[in-house]
PDB file of N, CA and C in Angstrom:
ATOM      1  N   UNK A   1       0.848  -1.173   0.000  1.00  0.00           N
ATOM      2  CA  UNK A   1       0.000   0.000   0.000  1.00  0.00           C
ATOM      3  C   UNK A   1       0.895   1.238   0.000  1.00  0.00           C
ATOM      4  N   UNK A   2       0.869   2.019  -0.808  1.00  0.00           N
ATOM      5  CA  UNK A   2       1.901   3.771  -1.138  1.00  0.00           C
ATOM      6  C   UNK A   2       1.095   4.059  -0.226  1.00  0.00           C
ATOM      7  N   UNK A   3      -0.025   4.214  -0.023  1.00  0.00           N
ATOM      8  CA  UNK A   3      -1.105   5.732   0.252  1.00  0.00           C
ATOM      9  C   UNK A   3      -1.605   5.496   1.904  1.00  0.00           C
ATOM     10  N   UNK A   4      -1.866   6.123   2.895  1.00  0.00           N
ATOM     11  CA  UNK A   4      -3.136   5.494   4.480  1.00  0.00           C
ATOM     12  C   UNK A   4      -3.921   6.543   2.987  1.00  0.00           C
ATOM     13  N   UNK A   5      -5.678   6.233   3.194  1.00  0.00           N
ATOM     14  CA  UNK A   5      -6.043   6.876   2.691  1.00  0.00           C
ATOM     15  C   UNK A   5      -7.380   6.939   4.001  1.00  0.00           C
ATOM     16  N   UNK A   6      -8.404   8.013   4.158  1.00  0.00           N
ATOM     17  CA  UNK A   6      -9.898   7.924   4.566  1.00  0.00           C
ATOM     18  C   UNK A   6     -10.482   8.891   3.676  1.00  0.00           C
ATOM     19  N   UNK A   7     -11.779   8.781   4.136  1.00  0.00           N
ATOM     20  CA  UNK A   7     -12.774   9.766   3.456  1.00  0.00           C
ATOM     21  C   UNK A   7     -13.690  10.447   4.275  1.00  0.00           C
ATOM     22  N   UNK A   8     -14.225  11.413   3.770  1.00  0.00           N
ATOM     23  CA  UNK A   8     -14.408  12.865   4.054  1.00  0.00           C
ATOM     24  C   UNK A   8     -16.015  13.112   3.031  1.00  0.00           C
ATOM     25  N   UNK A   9     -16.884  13.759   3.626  1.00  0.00           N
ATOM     26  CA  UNK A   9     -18.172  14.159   3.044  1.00  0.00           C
ATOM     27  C   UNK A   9     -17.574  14.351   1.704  1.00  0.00           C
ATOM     28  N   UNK A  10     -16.641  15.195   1.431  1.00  0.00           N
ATOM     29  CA  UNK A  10     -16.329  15.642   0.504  1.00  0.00           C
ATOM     30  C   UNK A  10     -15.559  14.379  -0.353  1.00  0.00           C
ATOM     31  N   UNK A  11     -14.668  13.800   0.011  1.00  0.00           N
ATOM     32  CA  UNK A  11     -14.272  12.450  -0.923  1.00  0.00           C
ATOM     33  C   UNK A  11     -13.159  12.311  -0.145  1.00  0.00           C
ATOM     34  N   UNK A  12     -12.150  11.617  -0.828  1.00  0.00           N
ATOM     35  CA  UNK A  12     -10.751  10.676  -0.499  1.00  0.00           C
ATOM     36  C   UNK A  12      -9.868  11.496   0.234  1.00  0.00           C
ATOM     37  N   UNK A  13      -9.025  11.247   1.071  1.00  0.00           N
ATOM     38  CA  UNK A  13      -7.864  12.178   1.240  1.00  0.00           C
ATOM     39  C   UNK A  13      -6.783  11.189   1.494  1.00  0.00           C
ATOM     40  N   UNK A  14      -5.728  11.085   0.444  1.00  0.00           N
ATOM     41  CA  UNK A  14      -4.452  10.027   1.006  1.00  0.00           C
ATOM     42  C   UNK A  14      -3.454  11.090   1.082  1.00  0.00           C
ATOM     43  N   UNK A  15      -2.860  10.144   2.098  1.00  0.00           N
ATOM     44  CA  UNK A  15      -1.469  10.272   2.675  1.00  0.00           C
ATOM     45  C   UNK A  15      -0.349   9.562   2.084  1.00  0.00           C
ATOM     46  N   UNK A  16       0.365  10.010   1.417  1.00  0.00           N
ATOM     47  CA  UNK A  16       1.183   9.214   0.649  1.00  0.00           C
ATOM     48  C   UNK A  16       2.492   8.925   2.197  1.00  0.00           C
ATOM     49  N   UNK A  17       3.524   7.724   1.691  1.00  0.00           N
ATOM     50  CA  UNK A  17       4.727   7.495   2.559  1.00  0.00           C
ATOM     51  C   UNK A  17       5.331   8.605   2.151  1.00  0.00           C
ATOM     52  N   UNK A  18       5.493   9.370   1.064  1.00  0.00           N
ATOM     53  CA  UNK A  18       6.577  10.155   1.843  1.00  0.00           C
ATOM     54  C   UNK A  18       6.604  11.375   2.409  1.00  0.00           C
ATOM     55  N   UNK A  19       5.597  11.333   2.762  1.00  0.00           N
ATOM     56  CA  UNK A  19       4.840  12.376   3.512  1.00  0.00           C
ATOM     57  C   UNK A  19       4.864  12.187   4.887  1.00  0.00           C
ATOM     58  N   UNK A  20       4.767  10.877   5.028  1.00  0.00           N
ATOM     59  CA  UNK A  20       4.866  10.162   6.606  1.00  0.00           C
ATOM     60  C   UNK A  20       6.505  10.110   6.505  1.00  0.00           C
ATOM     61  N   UNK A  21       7.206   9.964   5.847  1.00  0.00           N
ATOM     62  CA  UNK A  21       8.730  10.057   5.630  1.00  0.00           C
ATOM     63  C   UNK A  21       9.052  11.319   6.380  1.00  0.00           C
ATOM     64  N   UNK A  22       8.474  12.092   5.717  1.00  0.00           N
ATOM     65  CA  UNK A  22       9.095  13.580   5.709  1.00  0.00           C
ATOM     66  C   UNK A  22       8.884  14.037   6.718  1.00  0.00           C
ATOM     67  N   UNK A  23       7.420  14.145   7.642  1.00  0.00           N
ATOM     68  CA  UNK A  23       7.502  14.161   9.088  1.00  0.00           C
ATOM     69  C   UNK A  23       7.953  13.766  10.115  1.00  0.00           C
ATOM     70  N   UNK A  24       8.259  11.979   9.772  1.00  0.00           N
ATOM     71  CA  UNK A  24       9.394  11.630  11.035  1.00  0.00           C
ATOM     72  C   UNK A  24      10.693  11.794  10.606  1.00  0.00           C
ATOM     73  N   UNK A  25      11.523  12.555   9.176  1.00  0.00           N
ATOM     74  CA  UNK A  25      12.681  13.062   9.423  1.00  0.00           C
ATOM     75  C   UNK A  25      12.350  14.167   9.855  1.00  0.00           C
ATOM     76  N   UNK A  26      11.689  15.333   9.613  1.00  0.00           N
ATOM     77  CA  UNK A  26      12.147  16.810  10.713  1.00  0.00           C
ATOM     78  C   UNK A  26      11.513  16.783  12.219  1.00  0.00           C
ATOM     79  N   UNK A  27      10.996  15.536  12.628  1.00  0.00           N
ATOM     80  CA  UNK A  27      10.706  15.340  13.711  1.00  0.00           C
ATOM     81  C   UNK A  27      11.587  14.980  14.397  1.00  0.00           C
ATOM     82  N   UNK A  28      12.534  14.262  13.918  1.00  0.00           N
ATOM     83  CA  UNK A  28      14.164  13.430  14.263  1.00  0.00           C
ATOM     84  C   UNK A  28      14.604  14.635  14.572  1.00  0.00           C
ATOM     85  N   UNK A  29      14.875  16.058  13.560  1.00  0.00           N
ATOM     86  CA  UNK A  29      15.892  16.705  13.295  1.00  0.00           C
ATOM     87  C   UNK A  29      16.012  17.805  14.458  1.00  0.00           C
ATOM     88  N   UNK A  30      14.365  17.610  15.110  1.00  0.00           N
ATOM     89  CA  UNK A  30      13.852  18.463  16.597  1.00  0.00           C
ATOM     90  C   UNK A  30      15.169  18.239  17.347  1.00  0.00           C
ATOM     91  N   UNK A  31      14.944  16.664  17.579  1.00  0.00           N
ATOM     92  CA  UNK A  31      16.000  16.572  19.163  1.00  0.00           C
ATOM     93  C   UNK A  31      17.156  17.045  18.968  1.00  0.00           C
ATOM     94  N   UNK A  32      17.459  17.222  20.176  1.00  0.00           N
ATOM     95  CA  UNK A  32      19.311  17.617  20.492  1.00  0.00           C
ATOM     96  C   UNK A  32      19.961  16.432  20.487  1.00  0.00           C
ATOM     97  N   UNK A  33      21.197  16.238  19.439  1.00  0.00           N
ATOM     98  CA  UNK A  33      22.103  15.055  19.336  1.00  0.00           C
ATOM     99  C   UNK A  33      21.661  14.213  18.066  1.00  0.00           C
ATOM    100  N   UNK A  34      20.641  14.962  17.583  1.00  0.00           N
ATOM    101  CA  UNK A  34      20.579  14.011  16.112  1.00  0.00           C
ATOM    102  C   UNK A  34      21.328  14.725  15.251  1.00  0.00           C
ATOM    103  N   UNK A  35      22.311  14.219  14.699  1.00  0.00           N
ATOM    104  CA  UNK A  35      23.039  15.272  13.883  1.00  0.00           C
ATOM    105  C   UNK A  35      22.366  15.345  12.084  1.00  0.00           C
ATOM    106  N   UNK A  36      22.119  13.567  11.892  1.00  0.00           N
ATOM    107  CA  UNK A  36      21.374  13.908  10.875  1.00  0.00           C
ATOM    108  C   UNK A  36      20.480  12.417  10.682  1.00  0.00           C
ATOM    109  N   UNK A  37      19.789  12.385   9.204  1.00  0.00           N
ATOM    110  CA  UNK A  37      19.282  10.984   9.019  1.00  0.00           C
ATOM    111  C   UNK A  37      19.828  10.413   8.196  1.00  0.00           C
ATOM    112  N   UNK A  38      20.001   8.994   8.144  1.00  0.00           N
ATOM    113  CA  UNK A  38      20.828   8.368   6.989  1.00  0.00           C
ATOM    114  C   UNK A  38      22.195   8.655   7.788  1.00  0.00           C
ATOM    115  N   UNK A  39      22.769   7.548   7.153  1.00  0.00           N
ATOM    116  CA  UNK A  39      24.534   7.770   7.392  1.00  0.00           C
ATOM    117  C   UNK A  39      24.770   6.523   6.309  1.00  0.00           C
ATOM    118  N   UNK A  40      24.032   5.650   5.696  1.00  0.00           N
ATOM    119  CA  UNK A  40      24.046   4.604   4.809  1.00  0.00           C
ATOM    120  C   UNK A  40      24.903   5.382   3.402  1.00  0.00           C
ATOM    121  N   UNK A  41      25.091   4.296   2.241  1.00  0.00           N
ATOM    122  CA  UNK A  41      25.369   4.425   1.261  1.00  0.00           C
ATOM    123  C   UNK A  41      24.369   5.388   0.760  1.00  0.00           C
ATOM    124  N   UNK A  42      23.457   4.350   0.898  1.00  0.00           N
ATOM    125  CA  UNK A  42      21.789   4.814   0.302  1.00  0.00           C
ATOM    126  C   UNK A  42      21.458   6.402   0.580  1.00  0.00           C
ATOM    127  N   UNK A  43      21.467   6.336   1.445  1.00  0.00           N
ATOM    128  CA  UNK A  43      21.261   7.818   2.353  1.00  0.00           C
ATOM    129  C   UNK A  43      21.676   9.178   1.797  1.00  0.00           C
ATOM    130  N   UNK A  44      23.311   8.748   1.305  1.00  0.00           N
ATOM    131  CA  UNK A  44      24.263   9.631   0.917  1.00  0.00           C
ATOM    132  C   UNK A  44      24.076  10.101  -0.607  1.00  0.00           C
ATOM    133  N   UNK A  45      23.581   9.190  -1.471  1.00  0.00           N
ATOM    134  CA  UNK A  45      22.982   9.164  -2.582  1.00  0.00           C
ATOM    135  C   UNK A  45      22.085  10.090  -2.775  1.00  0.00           C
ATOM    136  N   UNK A  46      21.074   9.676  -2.060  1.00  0.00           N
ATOM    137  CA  UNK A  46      19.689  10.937  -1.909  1.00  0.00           C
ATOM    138  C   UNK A  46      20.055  11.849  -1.580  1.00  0.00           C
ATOM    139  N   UNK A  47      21.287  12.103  -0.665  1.00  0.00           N
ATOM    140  CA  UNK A  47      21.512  13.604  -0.325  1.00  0.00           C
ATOM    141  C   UNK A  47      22.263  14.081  -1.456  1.00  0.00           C
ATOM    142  N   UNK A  48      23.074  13.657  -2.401  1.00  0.00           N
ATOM    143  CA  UNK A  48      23.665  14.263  -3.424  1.00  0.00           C
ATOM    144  C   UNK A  48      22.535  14.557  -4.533  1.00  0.00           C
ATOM    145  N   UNK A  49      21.108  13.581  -4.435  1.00  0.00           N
ATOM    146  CA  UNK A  49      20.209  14.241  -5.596  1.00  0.00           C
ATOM    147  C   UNK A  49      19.301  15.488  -4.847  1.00  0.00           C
ATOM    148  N   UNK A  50      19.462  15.590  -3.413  1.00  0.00           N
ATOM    149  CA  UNK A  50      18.821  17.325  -3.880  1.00  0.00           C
ATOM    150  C   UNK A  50      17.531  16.392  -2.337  1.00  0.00           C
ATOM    151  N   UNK A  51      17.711  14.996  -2.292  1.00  0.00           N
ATOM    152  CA  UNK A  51      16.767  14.337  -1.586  1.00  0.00           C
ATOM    153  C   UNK A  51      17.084  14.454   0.180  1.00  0.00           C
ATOM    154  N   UNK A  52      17.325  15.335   0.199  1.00  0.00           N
ATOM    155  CA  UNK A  52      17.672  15.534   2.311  1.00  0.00           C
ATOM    156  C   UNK A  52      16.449  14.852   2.832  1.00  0.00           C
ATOM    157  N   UNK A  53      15.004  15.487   2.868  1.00  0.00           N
ATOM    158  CA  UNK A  53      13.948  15.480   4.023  1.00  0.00           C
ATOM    159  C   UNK A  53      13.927  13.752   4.294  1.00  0.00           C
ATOM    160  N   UNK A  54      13.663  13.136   3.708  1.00  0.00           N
ATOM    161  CA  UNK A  54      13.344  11.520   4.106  1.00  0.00           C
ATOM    162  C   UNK A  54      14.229  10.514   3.912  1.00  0.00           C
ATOM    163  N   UNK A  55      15.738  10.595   3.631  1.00  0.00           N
ATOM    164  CA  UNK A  55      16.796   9.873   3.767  1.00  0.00           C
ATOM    165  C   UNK A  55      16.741   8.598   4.094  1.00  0.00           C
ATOM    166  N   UNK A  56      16.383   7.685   3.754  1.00  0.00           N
ATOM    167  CA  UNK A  56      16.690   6.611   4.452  1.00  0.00           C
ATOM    168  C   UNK A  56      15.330   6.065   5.209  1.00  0.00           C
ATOM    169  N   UNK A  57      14.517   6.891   5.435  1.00  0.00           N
ATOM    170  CA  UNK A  57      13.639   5.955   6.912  1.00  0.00           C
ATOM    171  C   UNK A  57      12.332   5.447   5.462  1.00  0.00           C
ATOM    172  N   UNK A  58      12.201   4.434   6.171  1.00  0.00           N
ATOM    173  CA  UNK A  58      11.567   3.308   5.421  1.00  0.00           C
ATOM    174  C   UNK A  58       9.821   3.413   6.299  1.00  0.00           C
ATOM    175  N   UNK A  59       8.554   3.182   5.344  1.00  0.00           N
ATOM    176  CA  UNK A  59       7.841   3.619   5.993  1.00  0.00           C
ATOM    177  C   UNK A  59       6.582   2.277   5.269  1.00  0.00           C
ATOM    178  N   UNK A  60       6.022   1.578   6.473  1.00  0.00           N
ATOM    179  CA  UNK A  60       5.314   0.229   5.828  1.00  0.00           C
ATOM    180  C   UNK A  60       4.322   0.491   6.699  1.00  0.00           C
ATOM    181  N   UNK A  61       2.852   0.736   5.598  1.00  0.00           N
ATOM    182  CA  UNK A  61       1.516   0.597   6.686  1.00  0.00           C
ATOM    183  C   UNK A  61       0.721  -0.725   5.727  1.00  0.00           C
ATOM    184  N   UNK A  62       0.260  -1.413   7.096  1.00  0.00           N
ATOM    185  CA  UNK A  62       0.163  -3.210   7.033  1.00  0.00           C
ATOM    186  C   UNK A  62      -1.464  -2.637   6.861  1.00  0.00           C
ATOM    187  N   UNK A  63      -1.866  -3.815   6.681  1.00  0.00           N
ATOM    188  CA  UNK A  63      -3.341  -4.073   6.290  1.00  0.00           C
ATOM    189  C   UNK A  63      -4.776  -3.642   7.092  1.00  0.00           C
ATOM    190  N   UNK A  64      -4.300  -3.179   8.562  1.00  0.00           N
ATOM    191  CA  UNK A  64      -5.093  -2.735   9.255  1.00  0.00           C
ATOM    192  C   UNK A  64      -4.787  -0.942   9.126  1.00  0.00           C
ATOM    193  N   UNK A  65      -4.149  -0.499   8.589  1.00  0.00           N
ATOM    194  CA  UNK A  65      -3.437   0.977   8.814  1.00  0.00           C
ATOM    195  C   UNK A  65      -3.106   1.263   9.688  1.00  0.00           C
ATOM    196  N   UNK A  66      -1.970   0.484   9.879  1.00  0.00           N
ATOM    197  CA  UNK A  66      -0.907   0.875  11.283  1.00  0.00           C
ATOM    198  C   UNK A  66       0.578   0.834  10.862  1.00  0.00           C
ATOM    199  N   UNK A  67       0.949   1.879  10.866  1.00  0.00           N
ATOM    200  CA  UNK A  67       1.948   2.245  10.310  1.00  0.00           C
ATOM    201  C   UNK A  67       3.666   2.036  11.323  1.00  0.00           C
ATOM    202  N   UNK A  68       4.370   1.315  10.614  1.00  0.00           N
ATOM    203  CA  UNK A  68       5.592   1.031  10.726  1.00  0.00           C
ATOM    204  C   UNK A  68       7.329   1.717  10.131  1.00  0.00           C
ATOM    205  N   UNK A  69       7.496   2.154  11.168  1.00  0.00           N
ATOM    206  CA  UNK A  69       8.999   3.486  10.288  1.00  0.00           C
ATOM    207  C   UNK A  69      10.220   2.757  10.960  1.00  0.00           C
ATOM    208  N   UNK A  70      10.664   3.040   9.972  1.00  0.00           N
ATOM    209  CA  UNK A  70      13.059   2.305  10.153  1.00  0.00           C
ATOM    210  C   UNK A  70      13.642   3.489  10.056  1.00  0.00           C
ATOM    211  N   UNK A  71      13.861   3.912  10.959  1.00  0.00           N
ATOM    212  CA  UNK A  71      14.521   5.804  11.194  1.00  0.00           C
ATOM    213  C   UNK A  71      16.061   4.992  11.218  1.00  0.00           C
ATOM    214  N   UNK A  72      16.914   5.754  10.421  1.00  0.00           N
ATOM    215  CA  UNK A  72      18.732   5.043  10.246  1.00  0.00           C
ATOM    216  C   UNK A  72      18.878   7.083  10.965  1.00  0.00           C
ATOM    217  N   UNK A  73      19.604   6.733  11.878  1.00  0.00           N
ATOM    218  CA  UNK A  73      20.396   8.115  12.695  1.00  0.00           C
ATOM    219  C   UNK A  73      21.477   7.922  12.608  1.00  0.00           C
ATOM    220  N   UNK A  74      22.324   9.444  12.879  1.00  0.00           N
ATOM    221  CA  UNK A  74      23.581   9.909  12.985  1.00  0.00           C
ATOM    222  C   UNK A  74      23.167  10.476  14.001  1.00  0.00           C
ATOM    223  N   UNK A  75      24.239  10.492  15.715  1.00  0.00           N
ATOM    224  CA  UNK A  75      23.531  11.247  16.477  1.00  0.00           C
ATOM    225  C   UNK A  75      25.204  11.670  17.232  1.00  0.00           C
ATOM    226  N   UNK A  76      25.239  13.142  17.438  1.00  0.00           N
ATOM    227  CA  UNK A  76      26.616  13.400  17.494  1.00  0.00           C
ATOM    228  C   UNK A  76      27.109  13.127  18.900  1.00  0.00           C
ATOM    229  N   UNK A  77      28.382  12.986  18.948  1.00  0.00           N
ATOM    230  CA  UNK A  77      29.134  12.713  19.810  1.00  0.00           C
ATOM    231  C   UNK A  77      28.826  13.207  21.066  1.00  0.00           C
ATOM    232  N   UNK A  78      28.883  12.977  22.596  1.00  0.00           N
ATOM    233  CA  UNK A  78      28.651  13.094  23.509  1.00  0.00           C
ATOM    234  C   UNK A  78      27.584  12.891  23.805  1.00  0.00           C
ATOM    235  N   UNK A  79      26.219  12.698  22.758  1.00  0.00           N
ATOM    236  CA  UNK A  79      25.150  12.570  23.463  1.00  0.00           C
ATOM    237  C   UNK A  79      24.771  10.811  23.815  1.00  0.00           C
ATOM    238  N   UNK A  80      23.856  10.994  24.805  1.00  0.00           N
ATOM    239  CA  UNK A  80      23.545   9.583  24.935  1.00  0.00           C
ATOM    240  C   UNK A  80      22.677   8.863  24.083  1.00  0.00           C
ATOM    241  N   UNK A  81      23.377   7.643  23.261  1.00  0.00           N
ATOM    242  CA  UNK A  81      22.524   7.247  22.422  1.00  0.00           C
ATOM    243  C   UNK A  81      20.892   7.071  22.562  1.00  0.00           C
ATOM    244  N   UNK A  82      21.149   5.931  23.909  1.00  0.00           N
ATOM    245  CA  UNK A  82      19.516   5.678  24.034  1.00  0.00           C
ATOM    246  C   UNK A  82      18.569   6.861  24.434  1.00  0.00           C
ATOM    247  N   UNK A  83      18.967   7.639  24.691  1.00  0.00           N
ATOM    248  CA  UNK A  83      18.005   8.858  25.468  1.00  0.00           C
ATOM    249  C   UNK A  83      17.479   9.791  23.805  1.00  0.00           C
ATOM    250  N   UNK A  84      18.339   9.954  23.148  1.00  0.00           N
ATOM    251  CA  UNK A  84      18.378  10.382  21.946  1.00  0.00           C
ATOM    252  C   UNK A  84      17.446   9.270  21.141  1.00  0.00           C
ATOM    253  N   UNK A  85      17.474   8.397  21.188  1.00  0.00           N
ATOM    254  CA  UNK A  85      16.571   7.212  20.227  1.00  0.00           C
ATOM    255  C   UNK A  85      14.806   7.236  20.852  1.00  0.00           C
ATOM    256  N   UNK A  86      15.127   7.274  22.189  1.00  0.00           N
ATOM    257  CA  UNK A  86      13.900   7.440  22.882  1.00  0.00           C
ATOM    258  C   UNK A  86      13.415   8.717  22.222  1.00  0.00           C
ATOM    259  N   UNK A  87      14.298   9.219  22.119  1.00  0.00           N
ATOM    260  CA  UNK A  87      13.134  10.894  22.323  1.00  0.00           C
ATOM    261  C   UNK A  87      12.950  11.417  20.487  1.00  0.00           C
ATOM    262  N   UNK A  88      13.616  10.391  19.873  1.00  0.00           N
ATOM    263  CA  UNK A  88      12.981  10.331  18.330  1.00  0.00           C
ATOM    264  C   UNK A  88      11.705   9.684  18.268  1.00  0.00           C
ATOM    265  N   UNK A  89      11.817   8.904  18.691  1.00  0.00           N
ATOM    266  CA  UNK A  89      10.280   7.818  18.669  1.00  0.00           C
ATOM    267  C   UNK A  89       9.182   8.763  19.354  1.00  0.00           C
ATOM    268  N   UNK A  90       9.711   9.321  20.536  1.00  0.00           N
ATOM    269  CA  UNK A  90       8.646   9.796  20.811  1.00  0.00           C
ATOM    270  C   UNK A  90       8.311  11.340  19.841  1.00  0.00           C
ATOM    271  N   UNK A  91       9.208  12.085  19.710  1.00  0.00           N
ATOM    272  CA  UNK A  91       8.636  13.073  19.176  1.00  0.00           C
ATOM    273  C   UNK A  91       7.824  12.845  17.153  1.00  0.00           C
ATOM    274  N   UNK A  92       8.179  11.878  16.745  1.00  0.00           N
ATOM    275  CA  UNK A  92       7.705  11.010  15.554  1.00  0.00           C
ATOM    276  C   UNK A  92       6.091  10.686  15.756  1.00  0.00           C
ATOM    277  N   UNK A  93       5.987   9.913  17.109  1.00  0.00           N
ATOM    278  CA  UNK A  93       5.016   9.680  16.980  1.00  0.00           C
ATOM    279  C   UNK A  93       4.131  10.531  17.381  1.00  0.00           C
ATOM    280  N   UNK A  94       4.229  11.797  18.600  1.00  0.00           N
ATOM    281  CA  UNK A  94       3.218  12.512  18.559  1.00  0.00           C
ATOM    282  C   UNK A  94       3.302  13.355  17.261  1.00  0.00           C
ATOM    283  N   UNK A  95       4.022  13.516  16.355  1.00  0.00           N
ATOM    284  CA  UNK A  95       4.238  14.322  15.161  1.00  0.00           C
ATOM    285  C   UNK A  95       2.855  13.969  14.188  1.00  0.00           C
ATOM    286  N   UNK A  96       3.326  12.348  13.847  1.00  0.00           N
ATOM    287  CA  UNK A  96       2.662  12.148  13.218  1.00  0.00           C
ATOM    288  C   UNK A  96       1.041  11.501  13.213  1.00  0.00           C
ATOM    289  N   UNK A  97       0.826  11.225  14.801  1.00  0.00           N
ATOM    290  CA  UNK A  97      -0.531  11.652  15.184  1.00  0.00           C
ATOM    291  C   UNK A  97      -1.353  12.879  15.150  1.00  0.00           C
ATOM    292  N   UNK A  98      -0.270  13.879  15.539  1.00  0.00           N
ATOM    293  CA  UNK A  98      -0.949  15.086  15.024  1.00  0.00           C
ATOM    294  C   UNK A  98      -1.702  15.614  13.769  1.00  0.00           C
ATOM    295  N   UNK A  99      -0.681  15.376  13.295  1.00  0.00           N
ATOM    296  CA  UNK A  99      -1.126  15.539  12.054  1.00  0.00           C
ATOM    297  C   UNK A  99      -1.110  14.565  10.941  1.00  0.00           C
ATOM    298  N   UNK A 100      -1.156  13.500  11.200  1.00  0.00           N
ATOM    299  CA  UNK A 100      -2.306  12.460  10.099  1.00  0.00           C
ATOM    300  C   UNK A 100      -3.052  11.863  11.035  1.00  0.00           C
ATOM    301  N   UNK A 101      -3.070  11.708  12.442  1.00  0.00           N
ATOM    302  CA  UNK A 101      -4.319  10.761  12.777  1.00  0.00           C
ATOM    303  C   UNK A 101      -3.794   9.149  12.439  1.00  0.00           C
ATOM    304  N   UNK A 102      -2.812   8.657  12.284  1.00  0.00           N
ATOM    305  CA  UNK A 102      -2.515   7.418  11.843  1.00  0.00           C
ATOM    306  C   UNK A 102      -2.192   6.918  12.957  1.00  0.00           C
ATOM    307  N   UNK A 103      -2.468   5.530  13.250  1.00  0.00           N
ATOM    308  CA  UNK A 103      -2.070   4.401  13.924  1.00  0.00           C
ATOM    309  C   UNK A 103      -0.145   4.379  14.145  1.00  0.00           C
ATOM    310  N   UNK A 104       0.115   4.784  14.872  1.00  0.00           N
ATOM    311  CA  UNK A 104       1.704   4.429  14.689  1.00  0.00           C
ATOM    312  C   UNK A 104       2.322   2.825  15.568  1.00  0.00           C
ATOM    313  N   UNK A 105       2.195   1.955  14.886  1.00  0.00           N
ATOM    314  CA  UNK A 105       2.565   0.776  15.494  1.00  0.00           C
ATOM    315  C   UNK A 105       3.864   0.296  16.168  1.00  0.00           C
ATOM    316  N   UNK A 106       4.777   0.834  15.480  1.00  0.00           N
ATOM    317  CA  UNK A 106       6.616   0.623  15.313  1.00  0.00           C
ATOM    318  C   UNK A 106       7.458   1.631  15.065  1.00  0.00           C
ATOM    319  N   UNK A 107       7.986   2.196  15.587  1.00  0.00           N
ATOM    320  CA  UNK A 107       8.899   3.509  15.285  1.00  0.00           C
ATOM    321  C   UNK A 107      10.702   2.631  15.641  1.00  0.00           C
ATOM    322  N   UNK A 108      11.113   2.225  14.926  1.00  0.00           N
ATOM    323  CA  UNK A 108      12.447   1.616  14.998  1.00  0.00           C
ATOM    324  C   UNK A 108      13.664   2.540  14.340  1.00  0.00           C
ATOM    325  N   UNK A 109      14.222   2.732  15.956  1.00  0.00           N
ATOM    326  CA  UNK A 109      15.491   3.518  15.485  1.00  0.00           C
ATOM    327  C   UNK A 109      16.865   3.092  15.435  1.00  0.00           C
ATOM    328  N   UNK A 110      17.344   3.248  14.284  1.00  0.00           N
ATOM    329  CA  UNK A 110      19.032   2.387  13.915  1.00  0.00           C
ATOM    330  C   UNK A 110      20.068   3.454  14.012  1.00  0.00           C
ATOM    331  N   UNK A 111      20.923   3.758  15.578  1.00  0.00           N
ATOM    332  CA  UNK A 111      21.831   4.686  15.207  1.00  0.00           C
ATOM    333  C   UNK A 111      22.894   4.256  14.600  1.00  0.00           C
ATOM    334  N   UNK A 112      23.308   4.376  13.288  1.00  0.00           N
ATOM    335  CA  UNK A 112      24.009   3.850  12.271  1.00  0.00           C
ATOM    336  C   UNK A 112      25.701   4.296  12.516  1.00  0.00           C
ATOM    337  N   UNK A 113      26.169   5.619  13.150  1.00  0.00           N
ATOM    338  CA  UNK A 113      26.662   6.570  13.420  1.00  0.00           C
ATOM    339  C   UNK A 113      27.137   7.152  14.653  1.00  0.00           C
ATOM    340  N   UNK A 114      28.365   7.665  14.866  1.00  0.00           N
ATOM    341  CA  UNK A 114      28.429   9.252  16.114  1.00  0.00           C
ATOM    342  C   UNK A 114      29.257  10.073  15.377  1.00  0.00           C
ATOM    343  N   UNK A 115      28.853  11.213  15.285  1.00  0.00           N
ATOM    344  CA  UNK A 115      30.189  12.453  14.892  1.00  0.00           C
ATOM    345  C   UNK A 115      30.085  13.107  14.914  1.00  0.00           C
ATOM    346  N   UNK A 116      31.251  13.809  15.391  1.00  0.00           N
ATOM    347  CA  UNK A 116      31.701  14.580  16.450  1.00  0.00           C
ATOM    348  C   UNK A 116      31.074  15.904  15.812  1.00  0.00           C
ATOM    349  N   UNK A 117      30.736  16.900  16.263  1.00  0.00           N
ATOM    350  CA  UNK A 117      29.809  17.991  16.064  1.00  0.00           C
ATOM    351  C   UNK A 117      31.062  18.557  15.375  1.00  0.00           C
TER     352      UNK A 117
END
């Protein structure tokens, strides 16, 4: 499934993934100690085509519309990883409750990375 979609008196409204992409990267980019997203091959690619906002995080909504994200972090030096991973997930998911209303099932964060500011 590309799209969560519902409907509205008026008709359809979908949500495409990279839209749900794009909110849990500048939701990442909130906390203190994320330095960036992506640190992959892959990652680095998209950032040379012009592709920054959704780098890397992978975004799968299953058959009930509950949506599943693979956030890949860079999170700079001195900070504490897990406190930093925690506080992506969390600010992701009230992000993207806010504003889509979606089921968030899985918010999985891979710090791929540390460097040094």
């Amino acid at each position: 499934m590309e799209k969560e979609e519902s409907r509205t008196d008026l008709g359809a409204v979908r949500i495409h993934k990279d839209v749900i992409a794009s909110i849990a990267s500048l939701a990442s980019l909130e906390i203190e100690g994320v330095k960036k997203i992506g640190g992959d091959l892959k990652a680095n690619i998209y950032e040379l085509l012009g592709r920054k906002e959704k780098r890397g995080i992978k975004v799968e909504i299953d058959r009930n519309d509950e949506v599943r994200l693979d956030v890949p972090l860079v999170v700079g030096y001195g900070f504490n990883v897990t406190d930093v991973a925690r506080n992506v997930q969390e600010n992701i998911q009230q992000s993207l409750e806010k504003m889509t209303n979606l089921t968030i099932k899985e918010i999985n964060v891979n710090v791929q990375r540390i460097e040094k500011e």
